[in-house]
Protein backbone atom coordinates (compact mmCIF):
# COMPACT_ATOMS: atom_id res chain seq x y z
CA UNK A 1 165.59 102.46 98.51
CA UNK A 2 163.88 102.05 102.60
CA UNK A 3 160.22 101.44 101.87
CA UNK A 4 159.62 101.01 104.94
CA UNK A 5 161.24 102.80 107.68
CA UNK A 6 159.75 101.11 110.81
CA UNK A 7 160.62 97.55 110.06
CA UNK A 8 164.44 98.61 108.98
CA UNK A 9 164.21 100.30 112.33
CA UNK A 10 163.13 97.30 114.05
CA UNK A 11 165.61 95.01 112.48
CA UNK A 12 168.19 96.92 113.45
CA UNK A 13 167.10 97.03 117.12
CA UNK A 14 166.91 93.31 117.45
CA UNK A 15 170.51 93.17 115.68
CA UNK A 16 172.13 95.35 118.85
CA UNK A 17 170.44 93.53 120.82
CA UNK A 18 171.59 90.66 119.62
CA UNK A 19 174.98 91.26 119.11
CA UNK A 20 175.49 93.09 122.80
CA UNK A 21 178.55 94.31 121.52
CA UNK A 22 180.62 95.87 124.23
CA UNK A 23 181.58 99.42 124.33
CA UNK A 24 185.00 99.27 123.93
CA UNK A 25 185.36 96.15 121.50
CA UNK A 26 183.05 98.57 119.35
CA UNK A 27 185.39 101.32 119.75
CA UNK A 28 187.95 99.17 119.12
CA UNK A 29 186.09 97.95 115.65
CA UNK A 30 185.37 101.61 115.13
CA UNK A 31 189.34 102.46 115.14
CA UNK A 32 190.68 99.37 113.13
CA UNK A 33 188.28 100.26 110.25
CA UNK A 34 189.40 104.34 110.77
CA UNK A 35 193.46 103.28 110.25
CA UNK A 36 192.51 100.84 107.47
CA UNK A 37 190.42 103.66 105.72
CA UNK A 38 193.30 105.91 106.22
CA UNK A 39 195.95 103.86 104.98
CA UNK A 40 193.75 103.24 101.81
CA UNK A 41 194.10 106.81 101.43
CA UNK A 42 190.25 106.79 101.43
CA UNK A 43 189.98 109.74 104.84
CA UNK A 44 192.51 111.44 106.25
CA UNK A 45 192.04 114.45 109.03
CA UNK A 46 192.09 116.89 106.37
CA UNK A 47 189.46 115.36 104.25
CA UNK A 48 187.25 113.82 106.59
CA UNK A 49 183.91 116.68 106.32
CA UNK A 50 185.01 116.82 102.59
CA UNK A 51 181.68 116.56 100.76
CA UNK A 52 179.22 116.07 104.07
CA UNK A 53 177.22 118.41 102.81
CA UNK A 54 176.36 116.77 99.56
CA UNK A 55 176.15 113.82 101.13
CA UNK A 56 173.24 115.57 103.08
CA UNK A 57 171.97 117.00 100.62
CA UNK A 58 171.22 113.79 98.60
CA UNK A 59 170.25 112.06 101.41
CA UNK A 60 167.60 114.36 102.27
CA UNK A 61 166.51 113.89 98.61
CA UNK A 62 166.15 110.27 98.73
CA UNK A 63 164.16 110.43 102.18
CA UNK A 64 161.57 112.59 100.53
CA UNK A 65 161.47 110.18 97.56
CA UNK A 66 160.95 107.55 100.37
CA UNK A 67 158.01 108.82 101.90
């Protein structure tokens, strides 16, 4: 559970800024872990929104729960 919101946040600032990863080595990250997900069988473009909206919902719950 976040306690607090503001030092996450900050953490997480000074880790992109640390890292200064590139756009497209990111994107390139971004689509290595998309076909290894895939060929897990874990997404696929038919089940990809599957479920967001649960997933929203709980969220939401927890950040109340958080503040």
């Amino acid at each position: 559970m976040i306690r607090n919101r503001d030092i996450l946040n900050k953490f997480y600032h000074k880790l992109i800024e640390k890292e200064k990863i590139p756009y497209k080595k990111a994107l390139l990250i971004y689509e290595e872990l998309h076909k290894e997900a895939v060929s897990l069988g874990v997404i696929n473009s038919k089940n990809i929104l599957d479920g967001l909206e649960i997933d929203i919902r709980i969220a939401n719950a927890i950040n109340r729960l958080a503040k």
